[in-house]
Protein backbone atom coordinates (compact mmCIF):
# COMPACT_ATOMS: atom_id res chain seq x y z
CA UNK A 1 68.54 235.14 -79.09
CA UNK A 2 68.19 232.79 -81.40
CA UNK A 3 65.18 230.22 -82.04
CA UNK A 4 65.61 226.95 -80.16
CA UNK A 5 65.19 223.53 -82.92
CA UNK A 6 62.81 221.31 -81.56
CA UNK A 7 63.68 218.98 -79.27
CA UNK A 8 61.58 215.22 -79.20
CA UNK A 9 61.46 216.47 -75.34
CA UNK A 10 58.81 219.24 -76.00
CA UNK A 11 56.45 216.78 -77.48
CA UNK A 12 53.95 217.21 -79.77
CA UNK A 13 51.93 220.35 -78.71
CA UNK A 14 49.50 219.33 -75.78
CA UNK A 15 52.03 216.47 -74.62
CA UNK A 16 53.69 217.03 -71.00
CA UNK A 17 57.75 217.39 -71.74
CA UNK A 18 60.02 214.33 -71.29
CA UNK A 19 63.19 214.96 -69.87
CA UNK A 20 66.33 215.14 -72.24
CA UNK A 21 67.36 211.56 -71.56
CA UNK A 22 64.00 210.48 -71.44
CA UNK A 23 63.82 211.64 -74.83
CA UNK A 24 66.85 210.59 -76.55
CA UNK A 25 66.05 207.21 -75.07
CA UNK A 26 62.40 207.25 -76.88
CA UNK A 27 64.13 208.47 -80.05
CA UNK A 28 66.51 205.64 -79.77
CA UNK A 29 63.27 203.24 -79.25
CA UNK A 30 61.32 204.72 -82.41
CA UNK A 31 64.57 204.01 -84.52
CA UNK A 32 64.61 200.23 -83.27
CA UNK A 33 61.01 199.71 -83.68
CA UNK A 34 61.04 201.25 -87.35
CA UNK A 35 64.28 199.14 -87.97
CA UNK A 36 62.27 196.32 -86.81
CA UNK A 37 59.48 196.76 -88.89
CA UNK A 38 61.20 196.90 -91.80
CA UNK A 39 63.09 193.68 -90.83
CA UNK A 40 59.75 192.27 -90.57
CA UNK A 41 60.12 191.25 -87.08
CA UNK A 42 57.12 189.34 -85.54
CA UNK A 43 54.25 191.31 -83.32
CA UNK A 44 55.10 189.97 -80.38
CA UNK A 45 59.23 190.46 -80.40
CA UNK A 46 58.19 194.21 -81.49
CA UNK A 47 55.44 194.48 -78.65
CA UNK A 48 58.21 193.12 -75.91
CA UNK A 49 60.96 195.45 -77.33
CA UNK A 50 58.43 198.73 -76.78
CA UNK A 51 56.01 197.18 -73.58
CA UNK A 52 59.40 197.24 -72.19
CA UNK A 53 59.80 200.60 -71.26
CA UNK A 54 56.42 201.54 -70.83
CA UNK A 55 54.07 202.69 -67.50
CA UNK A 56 54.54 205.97 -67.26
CA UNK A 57 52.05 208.39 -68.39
CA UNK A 58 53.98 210.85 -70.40
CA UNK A 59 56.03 208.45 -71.76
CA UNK A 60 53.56 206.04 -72.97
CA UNK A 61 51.76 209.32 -74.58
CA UNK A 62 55.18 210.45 -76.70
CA UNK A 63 55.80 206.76 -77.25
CA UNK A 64 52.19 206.55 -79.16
CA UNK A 65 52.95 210.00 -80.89
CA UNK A 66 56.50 208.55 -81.85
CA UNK A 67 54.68 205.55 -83.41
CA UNK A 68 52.00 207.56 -85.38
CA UNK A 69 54.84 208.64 -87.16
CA UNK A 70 56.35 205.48 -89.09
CA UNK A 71 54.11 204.94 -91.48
CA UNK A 72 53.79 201.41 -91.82
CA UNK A 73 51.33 198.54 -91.89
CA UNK A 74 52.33 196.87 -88.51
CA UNK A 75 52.34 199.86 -86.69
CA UNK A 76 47.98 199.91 -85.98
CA UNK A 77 48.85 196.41 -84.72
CA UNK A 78 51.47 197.24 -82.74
CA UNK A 79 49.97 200.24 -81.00
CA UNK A 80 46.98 198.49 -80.36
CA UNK A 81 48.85 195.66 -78.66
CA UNK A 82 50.64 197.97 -76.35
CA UNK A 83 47.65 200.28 -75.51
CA UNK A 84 44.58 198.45 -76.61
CA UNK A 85 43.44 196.93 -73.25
CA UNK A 86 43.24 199.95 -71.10
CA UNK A 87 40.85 201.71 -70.70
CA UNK A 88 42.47 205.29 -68.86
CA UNK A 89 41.47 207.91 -70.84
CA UNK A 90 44.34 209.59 -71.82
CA UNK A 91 46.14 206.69 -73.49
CA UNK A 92 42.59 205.19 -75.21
CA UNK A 93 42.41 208.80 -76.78
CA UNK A 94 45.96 209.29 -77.94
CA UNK A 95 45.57 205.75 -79.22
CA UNK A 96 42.54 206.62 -81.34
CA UNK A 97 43.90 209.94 -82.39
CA UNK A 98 46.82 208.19 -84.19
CA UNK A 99 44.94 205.13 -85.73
CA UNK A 100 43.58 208.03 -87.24
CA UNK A 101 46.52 209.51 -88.11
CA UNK A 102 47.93 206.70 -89.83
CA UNK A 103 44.31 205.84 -91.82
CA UNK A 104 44.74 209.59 -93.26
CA UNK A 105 48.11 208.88 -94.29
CA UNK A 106 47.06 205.85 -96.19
CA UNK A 107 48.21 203.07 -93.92
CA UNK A 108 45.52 200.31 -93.79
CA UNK A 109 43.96 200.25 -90.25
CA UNK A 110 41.31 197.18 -89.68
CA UNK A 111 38.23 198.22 -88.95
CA UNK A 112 37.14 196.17 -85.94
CA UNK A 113 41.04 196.50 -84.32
CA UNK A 114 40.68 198.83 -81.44
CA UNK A 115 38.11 196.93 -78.88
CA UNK A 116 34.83 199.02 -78.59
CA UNK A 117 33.98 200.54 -75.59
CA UNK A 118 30.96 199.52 -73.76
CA UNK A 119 28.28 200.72 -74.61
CA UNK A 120 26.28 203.47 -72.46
CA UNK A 121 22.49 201.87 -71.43
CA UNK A 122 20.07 203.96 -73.50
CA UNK A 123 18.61 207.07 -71.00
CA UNK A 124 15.94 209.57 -71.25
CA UNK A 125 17.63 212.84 -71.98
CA UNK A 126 18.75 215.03 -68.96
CA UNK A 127 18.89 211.91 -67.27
CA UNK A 128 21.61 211.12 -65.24
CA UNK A 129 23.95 209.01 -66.53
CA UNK A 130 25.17 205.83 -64.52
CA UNK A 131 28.45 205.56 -63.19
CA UNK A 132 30.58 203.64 -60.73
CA UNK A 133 32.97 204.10 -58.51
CA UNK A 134 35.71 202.11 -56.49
CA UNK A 135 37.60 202.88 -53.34
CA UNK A 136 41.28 200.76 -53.62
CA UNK A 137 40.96 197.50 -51.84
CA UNK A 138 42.38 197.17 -48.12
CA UNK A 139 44.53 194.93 -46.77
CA UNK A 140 41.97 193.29 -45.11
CA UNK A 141 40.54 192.87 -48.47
CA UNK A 142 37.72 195.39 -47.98
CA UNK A 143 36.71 197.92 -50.90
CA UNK A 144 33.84 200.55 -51.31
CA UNK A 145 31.53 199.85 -54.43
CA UNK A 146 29.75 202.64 -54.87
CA UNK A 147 26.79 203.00 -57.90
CA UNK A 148 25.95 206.45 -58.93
CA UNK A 149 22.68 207.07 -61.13
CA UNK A 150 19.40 208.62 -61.55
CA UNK A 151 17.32 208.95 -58.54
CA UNK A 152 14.36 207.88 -60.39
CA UNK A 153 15.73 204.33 -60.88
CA UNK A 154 16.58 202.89 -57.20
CA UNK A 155 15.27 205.99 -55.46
CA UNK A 156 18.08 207.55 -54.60
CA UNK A 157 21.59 208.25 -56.40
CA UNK A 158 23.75 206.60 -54.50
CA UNK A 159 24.39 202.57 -53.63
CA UNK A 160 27.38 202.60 -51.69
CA UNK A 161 28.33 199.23 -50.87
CA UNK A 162 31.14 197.80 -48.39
CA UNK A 163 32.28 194.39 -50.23
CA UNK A 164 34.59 191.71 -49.00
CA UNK A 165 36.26 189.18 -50.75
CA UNK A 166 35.72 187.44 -47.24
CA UNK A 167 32.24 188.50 -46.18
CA UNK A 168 30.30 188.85 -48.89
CA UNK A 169 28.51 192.71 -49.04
CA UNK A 170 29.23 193.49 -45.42
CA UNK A 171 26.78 196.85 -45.92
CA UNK A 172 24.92 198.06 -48.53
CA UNK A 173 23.43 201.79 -48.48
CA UNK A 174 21.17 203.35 -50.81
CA UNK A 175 21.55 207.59 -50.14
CA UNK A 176 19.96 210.56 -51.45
CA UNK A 177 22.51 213.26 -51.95
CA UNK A 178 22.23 216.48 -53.08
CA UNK A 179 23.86 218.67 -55.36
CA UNK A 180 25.39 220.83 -52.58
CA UNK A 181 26.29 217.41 -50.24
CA UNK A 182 28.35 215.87 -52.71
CA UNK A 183 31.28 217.45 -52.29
CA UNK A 184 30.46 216.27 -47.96
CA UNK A 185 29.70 212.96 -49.32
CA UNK A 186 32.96 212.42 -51.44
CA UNK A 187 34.69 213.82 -47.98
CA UNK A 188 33.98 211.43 -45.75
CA UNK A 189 35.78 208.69 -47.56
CA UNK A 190 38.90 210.61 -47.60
CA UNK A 191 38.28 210.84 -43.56
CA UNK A 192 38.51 207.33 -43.68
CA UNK A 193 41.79 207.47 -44.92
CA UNK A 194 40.77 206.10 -48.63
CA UNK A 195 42.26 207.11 -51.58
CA UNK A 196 40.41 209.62 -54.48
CA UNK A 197 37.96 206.77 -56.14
CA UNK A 198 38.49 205.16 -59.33
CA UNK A 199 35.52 205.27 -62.19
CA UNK A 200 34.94 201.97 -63.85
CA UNK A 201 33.13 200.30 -66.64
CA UNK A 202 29.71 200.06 -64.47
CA UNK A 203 29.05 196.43 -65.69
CA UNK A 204 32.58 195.80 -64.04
CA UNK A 205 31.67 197.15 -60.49
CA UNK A 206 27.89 194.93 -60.84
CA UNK A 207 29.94 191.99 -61.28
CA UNK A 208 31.91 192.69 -58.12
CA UNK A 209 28.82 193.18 -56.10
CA UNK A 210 27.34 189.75 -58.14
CA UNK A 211 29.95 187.92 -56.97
CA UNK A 212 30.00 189.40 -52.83
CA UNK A 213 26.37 188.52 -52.84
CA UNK A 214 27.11 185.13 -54.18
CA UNK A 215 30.48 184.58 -51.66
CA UNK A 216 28.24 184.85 -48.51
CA UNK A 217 24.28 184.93 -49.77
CA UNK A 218 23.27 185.69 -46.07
CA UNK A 219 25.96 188.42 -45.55
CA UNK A 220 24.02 191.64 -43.77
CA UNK A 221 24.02 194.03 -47.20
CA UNK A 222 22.53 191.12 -49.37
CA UNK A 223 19.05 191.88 -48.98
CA UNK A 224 19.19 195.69 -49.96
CA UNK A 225 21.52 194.76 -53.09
CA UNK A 226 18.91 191.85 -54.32
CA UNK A 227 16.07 193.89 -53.59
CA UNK A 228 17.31 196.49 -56.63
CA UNK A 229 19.47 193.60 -58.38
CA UNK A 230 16.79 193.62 -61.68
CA UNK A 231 16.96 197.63 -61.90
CA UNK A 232 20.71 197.69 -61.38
CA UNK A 233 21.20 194.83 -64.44
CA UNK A 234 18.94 197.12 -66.73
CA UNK A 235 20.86 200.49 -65.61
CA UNK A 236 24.17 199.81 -64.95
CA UNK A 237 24.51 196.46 -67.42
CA UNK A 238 24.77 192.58 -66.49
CA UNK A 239 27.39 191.16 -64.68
CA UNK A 240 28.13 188.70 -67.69
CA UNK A 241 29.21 191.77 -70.30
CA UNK A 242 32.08 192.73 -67.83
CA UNK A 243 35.48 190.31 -68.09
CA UNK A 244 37.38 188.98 -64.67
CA UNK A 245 40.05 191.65 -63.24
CA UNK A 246 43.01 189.25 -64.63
CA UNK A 247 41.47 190.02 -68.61
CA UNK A 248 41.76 193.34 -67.99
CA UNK A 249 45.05 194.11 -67.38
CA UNK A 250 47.69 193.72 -70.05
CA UNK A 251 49.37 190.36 -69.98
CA UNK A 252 53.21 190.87 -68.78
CA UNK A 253 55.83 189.21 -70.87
CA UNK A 254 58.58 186.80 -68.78
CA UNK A 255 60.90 189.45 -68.66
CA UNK A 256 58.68 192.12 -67.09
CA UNK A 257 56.92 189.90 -65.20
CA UNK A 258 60.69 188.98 -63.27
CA UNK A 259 61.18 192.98 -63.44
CA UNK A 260 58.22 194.24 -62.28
CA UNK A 261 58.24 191.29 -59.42
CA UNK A 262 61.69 192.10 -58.05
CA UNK A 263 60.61 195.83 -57.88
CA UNK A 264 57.17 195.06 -56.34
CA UNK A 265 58.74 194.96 -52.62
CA UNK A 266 58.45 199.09 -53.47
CA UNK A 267 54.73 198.82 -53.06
CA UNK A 268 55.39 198.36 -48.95
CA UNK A 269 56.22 201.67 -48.82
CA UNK A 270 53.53 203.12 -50.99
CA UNK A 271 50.66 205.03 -49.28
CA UNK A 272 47.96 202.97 -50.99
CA UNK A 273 49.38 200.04 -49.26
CA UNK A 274 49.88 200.78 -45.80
CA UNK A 275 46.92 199.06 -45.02
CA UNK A 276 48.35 195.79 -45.78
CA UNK A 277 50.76 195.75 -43.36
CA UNK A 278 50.90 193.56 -40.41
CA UNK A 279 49.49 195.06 -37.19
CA UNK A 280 51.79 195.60 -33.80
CA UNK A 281 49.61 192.10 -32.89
CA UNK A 282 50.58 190.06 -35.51
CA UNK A 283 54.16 191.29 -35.79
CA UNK A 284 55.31 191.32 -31.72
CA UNK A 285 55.66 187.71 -31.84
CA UNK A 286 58.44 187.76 -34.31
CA UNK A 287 59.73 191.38 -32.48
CA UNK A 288 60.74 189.02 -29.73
CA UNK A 289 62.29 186.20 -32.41
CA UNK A 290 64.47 188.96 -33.65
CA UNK A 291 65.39 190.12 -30.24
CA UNK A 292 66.58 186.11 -29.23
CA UNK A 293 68.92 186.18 -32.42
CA UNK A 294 70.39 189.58 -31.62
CA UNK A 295 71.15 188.13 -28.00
CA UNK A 296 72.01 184.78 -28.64
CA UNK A 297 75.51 183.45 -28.21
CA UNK A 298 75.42 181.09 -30.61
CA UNK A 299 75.68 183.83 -33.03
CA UNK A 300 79.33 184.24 -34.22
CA UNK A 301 79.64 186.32 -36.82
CA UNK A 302 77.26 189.55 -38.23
CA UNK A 303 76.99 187.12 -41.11
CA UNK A 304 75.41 184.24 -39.83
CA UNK A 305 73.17 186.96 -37.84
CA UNK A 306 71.71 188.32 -40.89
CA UNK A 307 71.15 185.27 -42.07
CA UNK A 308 69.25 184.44 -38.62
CA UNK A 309 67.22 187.35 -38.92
CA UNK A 310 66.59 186.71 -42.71
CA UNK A 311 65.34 183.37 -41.65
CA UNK A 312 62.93 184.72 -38.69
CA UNK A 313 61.41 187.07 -41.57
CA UNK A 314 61.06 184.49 -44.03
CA UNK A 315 59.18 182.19 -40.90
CA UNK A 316 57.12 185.11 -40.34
CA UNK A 317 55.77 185.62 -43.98
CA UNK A 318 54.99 181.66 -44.13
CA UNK A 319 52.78 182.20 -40.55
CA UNK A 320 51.65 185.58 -41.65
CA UNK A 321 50.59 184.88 -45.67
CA UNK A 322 50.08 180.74 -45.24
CA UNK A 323 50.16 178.68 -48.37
CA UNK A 324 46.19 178.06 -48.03
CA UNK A 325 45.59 182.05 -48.20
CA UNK A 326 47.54 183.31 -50.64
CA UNK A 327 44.98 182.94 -53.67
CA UNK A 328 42.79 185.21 -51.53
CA UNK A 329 46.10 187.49 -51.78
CA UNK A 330 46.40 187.06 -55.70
CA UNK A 331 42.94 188.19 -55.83
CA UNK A 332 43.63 191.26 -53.82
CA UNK A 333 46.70 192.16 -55.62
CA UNK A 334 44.92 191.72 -59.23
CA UNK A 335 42.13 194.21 -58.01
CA UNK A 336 44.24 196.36 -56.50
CA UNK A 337 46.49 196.53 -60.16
CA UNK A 338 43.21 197.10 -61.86
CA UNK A 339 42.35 200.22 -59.57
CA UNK A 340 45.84 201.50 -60.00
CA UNK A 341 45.57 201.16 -63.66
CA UNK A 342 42.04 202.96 -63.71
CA UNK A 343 44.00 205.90 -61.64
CA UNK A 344 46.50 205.84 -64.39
CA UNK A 345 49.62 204.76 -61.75
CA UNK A 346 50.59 201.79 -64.58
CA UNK A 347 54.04 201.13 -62.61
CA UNK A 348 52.74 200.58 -59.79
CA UNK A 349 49.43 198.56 -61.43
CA UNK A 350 52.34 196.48 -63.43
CA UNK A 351 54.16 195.56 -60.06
CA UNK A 352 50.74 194.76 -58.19
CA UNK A 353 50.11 192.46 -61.12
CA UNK A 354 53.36 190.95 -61.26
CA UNK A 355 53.45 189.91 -57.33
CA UNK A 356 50.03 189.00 -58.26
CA UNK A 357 50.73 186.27 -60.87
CA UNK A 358 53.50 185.51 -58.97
CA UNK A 359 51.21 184.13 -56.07
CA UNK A 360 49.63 181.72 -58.81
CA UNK A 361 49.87 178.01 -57.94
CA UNK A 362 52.88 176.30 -59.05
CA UNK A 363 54.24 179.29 -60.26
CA UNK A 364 57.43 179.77 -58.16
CA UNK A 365 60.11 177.31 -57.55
CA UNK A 366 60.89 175.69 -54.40
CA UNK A 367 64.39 177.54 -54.47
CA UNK A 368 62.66 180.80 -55.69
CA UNK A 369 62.48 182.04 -51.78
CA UNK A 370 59.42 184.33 -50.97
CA UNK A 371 56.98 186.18 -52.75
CA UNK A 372 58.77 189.68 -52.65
CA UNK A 373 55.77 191.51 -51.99
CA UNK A 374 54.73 189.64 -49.45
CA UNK A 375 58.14 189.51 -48.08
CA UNK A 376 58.82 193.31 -48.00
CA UNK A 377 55.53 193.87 -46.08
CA UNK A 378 56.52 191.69 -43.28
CA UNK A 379 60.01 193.53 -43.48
CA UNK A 380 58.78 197.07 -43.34
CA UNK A 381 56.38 196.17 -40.60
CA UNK A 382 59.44 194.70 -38.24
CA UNK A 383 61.18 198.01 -39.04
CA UNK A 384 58.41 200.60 -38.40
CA UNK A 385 57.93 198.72 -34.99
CA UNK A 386 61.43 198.91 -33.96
CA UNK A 387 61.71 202.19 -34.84
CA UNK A 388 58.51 202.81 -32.87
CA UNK A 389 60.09 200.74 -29.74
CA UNK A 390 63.14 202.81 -29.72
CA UNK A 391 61.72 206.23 -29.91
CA UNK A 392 58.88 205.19 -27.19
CA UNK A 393 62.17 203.64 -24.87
CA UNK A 394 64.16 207.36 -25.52
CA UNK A 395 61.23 209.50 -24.89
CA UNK A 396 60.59 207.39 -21.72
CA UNK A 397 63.76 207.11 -20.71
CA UNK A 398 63.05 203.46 -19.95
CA UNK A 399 63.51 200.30 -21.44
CA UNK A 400 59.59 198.86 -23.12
CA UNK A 401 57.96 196.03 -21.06
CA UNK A 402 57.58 194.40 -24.50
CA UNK A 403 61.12 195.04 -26.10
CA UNK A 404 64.19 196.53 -26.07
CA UNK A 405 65.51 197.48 -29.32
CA UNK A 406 69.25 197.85 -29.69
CA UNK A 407 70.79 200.83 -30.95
CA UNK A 408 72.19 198.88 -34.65
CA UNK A 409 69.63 199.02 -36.72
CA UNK A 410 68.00 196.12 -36.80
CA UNK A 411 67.75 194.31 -40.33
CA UNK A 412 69.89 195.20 -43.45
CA UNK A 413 67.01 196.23 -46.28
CA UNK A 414 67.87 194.09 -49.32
């Protein structure tokens, strides 16, 4: 047999394959961005034309390969505007690996482009080194923050703290664990149903705890948290050196931001957030709505039904997600995009972020309709009841005190 050519699919060596299309479309991409270049096309136009297709791991990896490749002035720029704000490992690598690339090929890269890293606090050596870690944030808007350092410093290793963007530091725990306990330790979070935990700049997660302390100053986990304050500041750095969530998380253009906020109804079904779903008590009342349009007489036509039921959902997200709350929901939905993007999941971080900015004041229309996030919660919640109600009436054989579902299903998923 003979030898296969390479294909742009196989990657540089190390690089996970793309799939054929995948990689005739990113050959197709390098050939507009190098046509671009050479047209002289502004930063930004260049940025939206490549940011466009980005999120995916592999791809973004390839895509930064791809670029190392045209050697031409704008292309440090260029790479650093795509991939200069995260901070995910793989990407900040491959990023640094071809700015060096291109320097040895004698394209002028600036010196101070690429944003520096923090900066480690200076340790004895063999000390251990201080991290942090964060839990995603629940619908309730509840989130672990959980310092990890040398025992020396707080006396003991672990300060796991239960923050609320509601209640301040609801608990605050300092722990001991040993070597052979970690792996226990790290369990019982995933018995709680949370997520594997996200590592973050450690000045980041003492500005989240700053801030809890600071919501409710008399909140139950205050006093242990002040109490080691000074020695946290000195070991895991100041709250001031670490930027707001928004800052960190690359700014969407208009077109992704209307992209990524159409898709962002996807998130309802994602595992991460089926805690931010509305519980059987908030949604029965609107159960029983649906159930009076269904019956109603005054319904002619399966048309003017959906648009009865569309209007009972829409009702429910205004009672559910009031006008007054939702900046406490923007807040959620930017952390929540910045854990996502420390996991490396940057579609779904993008469509957090998107239904995120979307919640900003002012920022949708009167005819825009509802925040689709917000919007497909309320709509997957309805449906998972129904679907409950029915299969409780079957397996009973009797019709539900609360509700009877009827056998149609009951709302047309847009």
């Amino acid at each position: 047999m003979g030898r296969q050519k390479k294909v742009l699919g196989a990657g540089p060596q190390g690089l996970p394959p793309l799939q054929p299309e995948a990689a005739a479309a990113l050959q197709e991409l390098a050939a507009q961005v190098a046509l671009g270049l050479e047209e002289g096309r502004d930063l930004e136009t260049l940025r939206e034309m490549a940011a466009a297709t980005s999120g995916d791991l592999a791809w973004d990896l390839h895509l930064i390969a791809a670029l190392s490749g045209l050697a031409h002035p704008g292309v440090p720029g260029l790479l650093t505007a795509l991939f200069g704000a995260g901070e995910d490992k793989p990407r900040r690598k491959a990023l640094k690996r071809a700015l060096h690339l291109l320097k040895t090929r004698g394209v002028p890269v600036p010196e101070n482009l690429l944003p520096r890293e923090e900066a480690a606090p200076l340790r004895a050596p063999g000390r251990a080194p201080a991290l942090a870690h964060l839990s995603q944030v629940l619908g309730n808007g509840e989130r672990y923050v959980i310092l990890e350092g040398p025992k020396e410093i707080l006396g003991g290793n672990f300060l796991v703290s239960l923050v609320s963007d509601q209640e301040g530091i609801k608990e605050c725990h300092l722990l001991s664990v040993k070597s052979r306990e970690r792996r226990e330790f790290w369990d019982h979070f995933r018995s709680q149903g949370l997520a594997e935990p996200a590592t973050a700049s450690p000045a980041y997660a003492v500005r989240l705890l700053e801030k809890a302390q600071e919501l409710k100053p008399d909140a139950e986990g205050v006093n242990r948290y002040r109490s080691l304050r000074q020695k946290i500041w000195q070991e895991w750095g100041h709250p001031d050196d670490a930027p707001d969530t928004e800052a960190l998380l690359p700014a969407l253009n208009p077109g992704d931001q209307s992209r990524f906020l159409d898709q962002s109804r996807d998130l309802a079904r994602h595992p991460l957030f089926f805690s931010w779903l509305p519980g059987p008590e908030e949604i029965t009342p609107w159960l029983n709505k649906l159930r009076e349009v269904q019956e109603s007489p005054l319904v002619l036509s399966e048309q003017q039904r959906q648009a009865r039921l569309e209007d009972v959902v829409e009702e429910a997200v205004l009672a559910l997600y009031p006008l007054e709350a939702r900046d406490l929901w923007r807040g959620r939905l930017l952390t929540m995009a910045y854990f996502l993007h420390l996991r490396g999941l940057e579609t779904e971080a993008r469509l957090a972020q998107a239904a995120a900015q979307d919640l900003t004041a002012g920022s949708r229309g009167p005819l825009a309709g509802e925040n689709p996030f917000l919007q497909a919660l309320v709509w997957e919640a309805i449906q998972m009841a129904w679907e409950f109600l029915d299969k409780t009436r079957k397996d009973a054989a009797s019709p539900s005190p609360l509700l009877t579902p009827g056998t149609e299903p009951l709302l047309i998923r847009r």
